[in-house]
Protein backbone atom coordinates (compact mmCIF):
# COMPACT_ATOMS: atom_id res chain seq x y z
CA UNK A 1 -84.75 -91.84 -162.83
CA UNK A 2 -81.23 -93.32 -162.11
CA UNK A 3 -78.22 -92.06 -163.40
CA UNK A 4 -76.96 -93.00 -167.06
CA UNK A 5 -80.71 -93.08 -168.29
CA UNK A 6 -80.95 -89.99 -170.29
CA UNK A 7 -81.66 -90.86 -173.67
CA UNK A 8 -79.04 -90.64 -176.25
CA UNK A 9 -80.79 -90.32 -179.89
CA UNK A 10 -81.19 -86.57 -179.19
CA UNK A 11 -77.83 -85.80 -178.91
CA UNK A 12 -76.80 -88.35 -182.02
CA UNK A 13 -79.75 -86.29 -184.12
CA UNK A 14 -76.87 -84.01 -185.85
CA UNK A 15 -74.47 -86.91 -186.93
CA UNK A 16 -77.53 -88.98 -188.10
CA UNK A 17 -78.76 -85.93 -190.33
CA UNK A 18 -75.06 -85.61 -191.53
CA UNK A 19 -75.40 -89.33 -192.26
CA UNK A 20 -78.28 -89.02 -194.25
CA UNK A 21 -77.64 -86.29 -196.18
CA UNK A 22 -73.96 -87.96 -196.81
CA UNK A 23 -76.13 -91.37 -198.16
CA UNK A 24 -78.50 -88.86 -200.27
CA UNK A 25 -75.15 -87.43 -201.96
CA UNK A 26 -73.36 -90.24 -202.62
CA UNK A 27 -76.06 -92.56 -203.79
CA UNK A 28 -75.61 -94.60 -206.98
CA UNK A 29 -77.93 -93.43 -209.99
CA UNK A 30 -81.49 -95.05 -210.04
CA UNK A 31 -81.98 -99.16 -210.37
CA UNK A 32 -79.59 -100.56 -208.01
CA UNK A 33 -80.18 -104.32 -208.00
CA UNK A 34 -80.72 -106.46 -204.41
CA UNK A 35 -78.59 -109.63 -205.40
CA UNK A 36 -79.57 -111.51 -202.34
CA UNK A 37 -81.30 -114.79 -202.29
CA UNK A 38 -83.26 -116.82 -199.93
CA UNK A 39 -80.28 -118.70 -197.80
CA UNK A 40 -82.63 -120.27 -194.83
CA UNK A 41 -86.00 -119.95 -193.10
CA UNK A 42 -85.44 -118.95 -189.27
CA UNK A 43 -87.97 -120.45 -186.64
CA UNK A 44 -89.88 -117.16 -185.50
CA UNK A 45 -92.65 -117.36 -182.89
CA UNK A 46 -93.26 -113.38 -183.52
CA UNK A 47 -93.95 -113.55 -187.83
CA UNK A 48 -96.82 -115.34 -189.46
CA UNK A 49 -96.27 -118.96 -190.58
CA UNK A 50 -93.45 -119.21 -187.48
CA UNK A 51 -90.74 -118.08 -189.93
CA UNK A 52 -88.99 -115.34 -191.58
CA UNK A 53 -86.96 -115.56 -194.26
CA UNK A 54 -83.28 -115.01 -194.15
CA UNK A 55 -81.56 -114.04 -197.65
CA UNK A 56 -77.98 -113.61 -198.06
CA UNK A 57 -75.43 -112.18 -200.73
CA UNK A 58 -73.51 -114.86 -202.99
CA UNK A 59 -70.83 -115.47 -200.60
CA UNK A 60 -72.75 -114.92 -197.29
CA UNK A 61 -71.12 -111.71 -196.70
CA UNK A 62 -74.19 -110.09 -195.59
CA UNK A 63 -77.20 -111.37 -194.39
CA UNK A 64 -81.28 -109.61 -194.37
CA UNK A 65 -84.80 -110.24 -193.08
CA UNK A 66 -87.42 -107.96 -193.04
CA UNK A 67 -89.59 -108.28 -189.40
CA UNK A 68 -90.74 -106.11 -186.76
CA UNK A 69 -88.76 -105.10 -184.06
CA UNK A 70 -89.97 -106.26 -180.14
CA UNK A 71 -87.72 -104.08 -177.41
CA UNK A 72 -84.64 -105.33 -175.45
CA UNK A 73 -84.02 -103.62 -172.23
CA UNK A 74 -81.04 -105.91 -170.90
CA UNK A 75 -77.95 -103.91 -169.72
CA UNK A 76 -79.57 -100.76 -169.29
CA UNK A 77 -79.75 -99.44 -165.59
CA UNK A 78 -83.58 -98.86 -165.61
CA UNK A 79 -84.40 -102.80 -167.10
CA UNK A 80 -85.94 -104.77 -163.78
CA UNK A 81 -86.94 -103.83 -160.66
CA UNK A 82 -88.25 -106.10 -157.63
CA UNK A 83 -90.45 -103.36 -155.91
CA UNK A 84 -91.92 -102.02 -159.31
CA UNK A 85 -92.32 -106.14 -160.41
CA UNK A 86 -94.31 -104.86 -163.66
CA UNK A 87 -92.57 -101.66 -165.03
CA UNK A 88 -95.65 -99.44 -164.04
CA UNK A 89 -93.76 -96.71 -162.35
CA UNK A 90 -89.97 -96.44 -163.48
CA UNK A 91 -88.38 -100.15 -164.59
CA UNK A 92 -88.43 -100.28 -168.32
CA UNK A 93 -89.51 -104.19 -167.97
CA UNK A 94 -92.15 -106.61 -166.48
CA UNK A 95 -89.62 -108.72 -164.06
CA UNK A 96 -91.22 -111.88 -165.61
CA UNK A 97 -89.48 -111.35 -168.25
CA UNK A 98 -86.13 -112.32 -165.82
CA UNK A 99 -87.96 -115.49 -165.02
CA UNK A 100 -86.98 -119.02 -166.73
CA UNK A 101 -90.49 -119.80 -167.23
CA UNK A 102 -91.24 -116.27 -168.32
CA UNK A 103 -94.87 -116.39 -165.59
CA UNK A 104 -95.86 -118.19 -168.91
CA UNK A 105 -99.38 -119.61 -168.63
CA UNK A 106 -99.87 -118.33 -164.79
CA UNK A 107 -103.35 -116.88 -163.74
CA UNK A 108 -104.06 -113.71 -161.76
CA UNK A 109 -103.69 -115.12 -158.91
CA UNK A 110 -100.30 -116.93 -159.38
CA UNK A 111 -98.99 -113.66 -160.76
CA UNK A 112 -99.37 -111.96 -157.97
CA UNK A 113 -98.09 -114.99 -155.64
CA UNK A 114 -94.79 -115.12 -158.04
CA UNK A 115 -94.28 -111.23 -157.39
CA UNK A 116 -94.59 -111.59 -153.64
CA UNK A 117 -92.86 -114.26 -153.41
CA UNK A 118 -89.74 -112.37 -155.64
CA UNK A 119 -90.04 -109.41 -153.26
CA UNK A 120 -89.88 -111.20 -149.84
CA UNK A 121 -86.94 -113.39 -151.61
CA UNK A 122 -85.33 -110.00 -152.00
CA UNK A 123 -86.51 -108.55 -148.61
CA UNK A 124 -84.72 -111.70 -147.21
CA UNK A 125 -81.40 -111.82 -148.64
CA UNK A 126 -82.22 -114.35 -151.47
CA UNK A 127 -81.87 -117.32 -149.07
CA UNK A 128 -81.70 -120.47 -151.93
CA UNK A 129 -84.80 -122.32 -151.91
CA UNK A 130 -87.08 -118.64 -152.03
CA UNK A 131 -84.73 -117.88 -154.51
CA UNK A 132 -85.35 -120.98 -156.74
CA UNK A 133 -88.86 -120.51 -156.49
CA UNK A 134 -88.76 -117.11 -158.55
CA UNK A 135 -87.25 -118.43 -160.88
CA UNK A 136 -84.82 -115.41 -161.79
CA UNK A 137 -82.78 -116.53 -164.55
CA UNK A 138 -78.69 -116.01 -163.98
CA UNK A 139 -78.35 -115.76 -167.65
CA UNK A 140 -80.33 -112.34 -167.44
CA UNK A 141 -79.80 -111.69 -163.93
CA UNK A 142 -76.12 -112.36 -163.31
CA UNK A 143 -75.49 -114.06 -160.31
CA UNK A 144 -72.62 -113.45 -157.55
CA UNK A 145 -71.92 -116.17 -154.94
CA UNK A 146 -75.47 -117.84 -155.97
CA UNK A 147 -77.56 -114.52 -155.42
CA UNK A 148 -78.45 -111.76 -157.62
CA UNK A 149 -75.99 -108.94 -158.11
CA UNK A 150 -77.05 -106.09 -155.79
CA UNK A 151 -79.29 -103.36 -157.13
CA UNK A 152 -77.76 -100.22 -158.91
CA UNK A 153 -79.72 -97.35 -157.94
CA UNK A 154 -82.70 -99.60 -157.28
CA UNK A 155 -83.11 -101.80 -160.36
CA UNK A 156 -81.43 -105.12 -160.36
CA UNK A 157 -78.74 -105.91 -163.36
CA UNK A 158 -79.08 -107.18 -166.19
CA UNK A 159 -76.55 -109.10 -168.63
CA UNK A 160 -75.63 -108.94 -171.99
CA UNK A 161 -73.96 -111.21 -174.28
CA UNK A 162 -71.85 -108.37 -175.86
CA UNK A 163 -69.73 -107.24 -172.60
CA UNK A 164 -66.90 -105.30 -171.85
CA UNK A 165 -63.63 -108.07 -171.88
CA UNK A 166 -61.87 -105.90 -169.35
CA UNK A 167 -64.57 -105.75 -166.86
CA UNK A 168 -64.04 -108.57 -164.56
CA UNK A 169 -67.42 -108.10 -162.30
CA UNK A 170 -70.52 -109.62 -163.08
CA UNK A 171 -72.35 -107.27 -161.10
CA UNK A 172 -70.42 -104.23 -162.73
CA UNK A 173 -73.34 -102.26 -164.69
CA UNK A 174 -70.57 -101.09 -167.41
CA UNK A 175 -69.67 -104.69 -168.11
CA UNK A 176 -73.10 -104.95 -170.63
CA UNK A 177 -74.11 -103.26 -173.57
CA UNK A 178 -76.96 -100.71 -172.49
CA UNK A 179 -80.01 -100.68 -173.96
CA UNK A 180 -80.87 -96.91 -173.60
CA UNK A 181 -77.81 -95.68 -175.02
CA UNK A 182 -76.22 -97.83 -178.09
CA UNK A 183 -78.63 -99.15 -180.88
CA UNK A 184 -78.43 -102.93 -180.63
CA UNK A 185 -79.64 -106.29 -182.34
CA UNK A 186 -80.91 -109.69 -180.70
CA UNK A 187 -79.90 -112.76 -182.64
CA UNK A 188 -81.06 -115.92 -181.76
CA UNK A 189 -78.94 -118.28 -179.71
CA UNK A 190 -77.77 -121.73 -180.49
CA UNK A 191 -79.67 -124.09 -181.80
CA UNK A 192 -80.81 -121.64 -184.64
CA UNK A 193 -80.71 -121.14 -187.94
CA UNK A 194 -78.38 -117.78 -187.15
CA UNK A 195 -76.10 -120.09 -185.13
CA UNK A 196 -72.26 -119.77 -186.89
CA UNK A 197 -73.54 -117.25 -189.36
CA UNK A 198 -73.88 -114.20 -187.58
CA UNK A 199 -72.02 -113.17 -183.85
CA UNK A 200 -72.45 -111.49 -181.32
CA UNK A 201 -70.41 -108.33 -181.81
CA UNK A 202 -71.11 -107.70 -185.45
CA UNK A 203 -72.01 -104.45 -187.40
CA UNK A 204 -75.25 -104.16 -188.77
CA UNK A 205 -78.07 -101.75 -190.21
CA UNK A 206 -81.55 -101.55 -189.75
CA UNK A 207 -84.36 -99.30 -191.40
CA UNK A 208 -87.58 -98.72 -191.91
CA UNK A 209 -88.77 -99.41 -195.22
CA UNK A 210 -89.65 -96.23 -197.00
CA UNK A 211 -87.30 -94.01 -195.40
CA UNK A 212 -83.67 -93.69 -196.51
CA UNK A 213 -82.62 -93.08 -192.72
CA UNK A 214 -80.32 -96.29 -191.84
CA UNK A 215 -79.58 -97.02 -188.54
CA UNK A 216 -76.28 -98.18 -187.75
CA UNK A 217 -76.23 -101.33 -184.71
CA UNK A 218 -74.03 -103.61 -183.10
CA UNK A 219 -75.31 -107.37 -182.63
CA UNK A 220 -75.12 -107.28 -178.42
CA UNK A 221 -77.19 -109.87 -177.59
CA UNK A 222 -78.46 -113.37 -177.76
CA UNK A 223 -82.81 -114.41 -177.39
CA UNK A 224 -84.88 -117.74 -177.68
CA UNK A 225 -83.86 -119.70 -180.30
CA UNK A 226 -87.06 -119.92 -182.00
CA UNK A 227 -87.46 -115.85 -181.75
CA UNK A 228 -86.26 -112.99 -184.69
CA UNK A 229 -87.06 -109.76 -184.70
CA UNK A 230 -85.63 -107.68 -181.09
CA UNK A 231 -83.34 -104.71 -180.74
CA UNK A 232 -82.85 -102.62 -178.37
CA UNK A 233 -84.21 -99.27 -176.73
CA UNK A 234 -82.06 -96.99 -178.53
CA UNK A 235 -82.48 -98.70 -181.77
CA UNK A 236 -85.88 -98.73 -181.79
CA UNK A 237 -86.09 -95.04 -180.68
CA UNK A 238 -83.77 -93.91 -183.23
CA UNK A 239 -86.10 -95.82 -185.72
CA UNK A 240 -89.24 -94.43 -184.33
CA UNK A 241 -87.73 -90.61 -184.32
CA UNK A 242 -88.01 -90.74 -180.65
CA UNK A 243 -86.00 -87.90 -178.49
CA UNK A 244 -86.65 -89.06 -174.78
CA UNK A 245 -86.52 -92.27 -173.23
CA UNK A 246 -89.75 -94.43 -172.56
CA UNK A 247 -91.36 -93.91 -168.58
CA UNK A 248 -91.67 -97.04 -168.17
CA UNK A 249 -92.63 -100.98 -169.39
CA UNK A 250 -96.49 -100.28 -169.79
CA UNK A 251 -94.92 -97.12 -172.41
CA UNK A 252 -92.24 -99.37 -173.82
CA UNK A 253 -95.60 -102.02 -174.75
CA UNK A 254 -98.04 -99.34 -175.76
CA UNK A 255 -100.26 -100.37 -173.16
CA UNK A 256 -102.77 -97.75 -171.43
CA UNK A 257 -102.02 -94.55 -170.58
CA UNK A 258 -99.69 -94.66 -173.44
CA UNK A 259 -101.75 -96.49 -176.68
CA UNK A 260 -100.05 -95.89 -179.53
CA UNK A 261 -97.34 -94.71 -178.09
CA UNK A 262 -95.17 -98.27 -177.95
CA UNK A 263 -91.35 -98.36 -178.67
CA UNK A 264 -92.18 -101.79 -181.22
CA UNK A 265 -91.24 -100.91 -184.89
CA UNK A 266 -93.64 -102.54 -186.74
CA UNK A 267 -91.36 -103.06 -189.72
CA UNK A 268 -87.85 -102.68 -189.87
CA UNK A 269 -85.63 -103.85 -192.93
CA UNK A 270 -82.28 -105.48 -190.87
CA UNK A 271 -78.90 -105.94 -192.57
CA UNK A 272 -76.01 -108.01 -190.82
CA UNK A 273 -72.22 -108.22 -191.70
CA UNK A 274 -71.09 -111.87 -190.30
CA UNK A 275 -67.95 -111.23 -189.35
CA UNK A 276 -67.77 -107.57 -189.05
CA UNK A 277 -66.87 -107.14 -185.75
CA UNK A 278 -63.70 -106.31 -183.56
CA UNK A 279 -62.45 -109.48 -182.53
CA UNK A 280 -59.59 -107.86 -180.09
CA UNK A 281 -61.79 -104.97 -179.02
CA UNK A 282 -65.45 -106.22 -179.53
CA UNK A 283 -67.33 -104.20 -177.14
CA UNK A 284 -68.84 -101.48 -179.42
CA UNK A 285 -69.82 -97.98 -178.51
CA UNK A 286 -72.19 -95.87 -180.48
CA UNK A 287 -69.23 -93.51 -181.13
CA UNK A 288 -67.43 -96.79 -182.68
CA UNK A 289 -70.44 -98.59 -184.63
CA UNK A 290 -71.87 -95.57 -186.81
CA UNK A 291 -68.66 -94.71 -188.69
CA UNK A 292 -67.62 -98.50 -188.94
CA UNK A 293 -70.74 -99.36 -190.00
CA UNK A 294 -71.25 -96.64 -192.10
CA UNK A 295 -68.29 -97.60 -194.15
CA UNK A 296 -69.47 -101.40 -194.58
CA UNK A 297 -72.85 -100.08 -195.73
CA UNK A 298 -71.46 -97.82 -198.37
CA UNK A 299 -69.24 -100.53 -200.08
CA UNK A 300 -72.40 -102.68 -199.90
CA UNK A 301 -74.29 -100.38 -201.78
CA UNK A 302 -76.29 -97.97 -199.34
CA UNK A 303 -79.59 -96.85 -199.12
CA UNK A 304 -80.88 -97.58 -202.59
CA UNK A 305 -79.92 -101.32 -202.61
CA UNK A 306 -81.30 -101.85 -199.04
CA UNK A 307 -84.74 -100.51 -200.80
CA UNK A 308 -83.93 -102.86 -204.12
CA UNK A 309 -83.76 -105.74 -201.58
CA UNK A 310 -87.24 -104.68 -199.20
CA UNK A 311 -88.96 -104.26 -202.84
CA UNK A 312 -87.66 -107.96 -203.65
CA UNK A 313 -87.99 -109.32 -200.75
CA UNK A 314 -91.57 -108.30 -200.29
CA UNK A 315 -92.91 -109.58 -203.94
């Protein structure tokens, strides 16, 4: 396992008790109203009907949808690797997911062509036209001088749209938001619904419905267009109640030896606060994003309007 994957909800268990007993003290009496409204429909391949609703407060100070939660692994040191192509050993991700075309639509036997062909591309030094025909996307795989950065540790990097301003590398591994470690959202990218309402960057608060046990998130990253519904790792596992990090992609899908055992919420209530975020120092750290978005929650109304708002939202 390479360095800097340890998984951090264990050691954040204390503060998030402290947090939840703090919401359980403070919470307003009984029949705290929602007061959001339906403000636009986003384009969703992953809900039923290809759209989720998006409602927002009367001046668009906070926006909610209620949706399950797929996994991001971008930025995290474990994400994609070229010699374990589909996350059965160690990588936390199928490297098709890296790919423009995503191996969308490719049969068995093109697979397994597109993964030798990635690993003698690699093998060679990424000469140009090998490298085209992988398909590796530079806007997940950043690029240096027209190849992929090299490998940290053995996995290749991978980019986030939240990054650190004062890291000047591509290829530097502490210039992205890491998936293992800080509880992040995926907004869609432009053109979207989302596009000029909510930023990369911003504070927000997800939870499952039912439980009183927000958890606070930074918006690091940018999907499809026509996706909702993605956070990362950390967020997922602090959502879940999970202490250790996931082996590996077939664990981080559910798929066999691990069934029933994924890292996909299956319903998360998600809260966003355009224009929350720290324009001169927007690269957020969990140690940042809990008490600043703690404090935007509670002027919002807490815990008992979030479940005011599920309870509308779902009638």
């Amino acid at each position: 396992m390479a360095a800097h994957s340890s998984f951090a909800v264990k050691r954040w268990l204390p503060l998030a008790a402290l947090i939840g007993i703090y919401l359980s003290a403070i919470a307003p009496a009984r029949g705290a109203q929602c007061d959001m409204r339906l403000s636009f429909q986003q384009a969703d391949g992953n809900a039923r009907g290809g759209r989720t609703e998006v409602w927002a407060d009367a001046n668009a100070s906070s926006l909610l949808f209620v949706e399950g939660l797929n996994v991001n692994t971008d930025g995290t040191r474990r994400s994609y690797s070229v010699d374990d192509f589909w996350g059965e050993l160690h990588a936390l991700n199928n490297l098709c997911n890296a790919m423009s075309d995503g191996c969308a639509g490719l049969s068995s036997a093109q697979l397994r062509a597109r993964r030798i062909a990635t690993q003698q591309a690699a093998a060679a030094g990424w000469p140009a036209d090998q490298l085209r025909a992988t398909r590796i996307s530079p806007s997940i795989i950043p690029f240096r001088n027209g190849k992929p950065c090299p490998p940290v540790d053995g996995f290749l990097v991978s980019a986030t749209a939240l990054h650190a301003p004062a890291v000047n590398d591509v290829c530097d591994i502490a210039n992205y938001v890491d998936a293992l470690v800080t509880p992040a959202l995926v907004i869609p990218k432009r053109p979207s619904a989302f596009a000029g309402r909510a930023k990369v960057g911003d504070l927000a608060v997800a939870m499952v419905p039912g439980s009183a046990r927000p958890v606070f998130a930074v918006i690091g990253d940018s999907g499809p267009s026509g996706q909702l519904g993605e956070a990362s790792i950390a967020l997922n596992g602090r959502l879940l109640g999970r202490e250790a990090p996931p082996q590996n992609y077939l664990e981080v899908r559910g798929k066999r030896p691990f069934v029933g055992r994924g890292w996909t919420v299956p319903k998360a209530v998600v809260l966003i606060f355009p224009g929350s975020g720290d324009r001169a120092a927007p690269f957020m750290t969990p140690e940042r994003i809990d008490p600043a978005a703690m404090r935007r929650f509670e002027a919002w109304g807490g815990v008992e309007r979030l479940s005011a708002c599920v309870a509308d939202y779902e009638r």
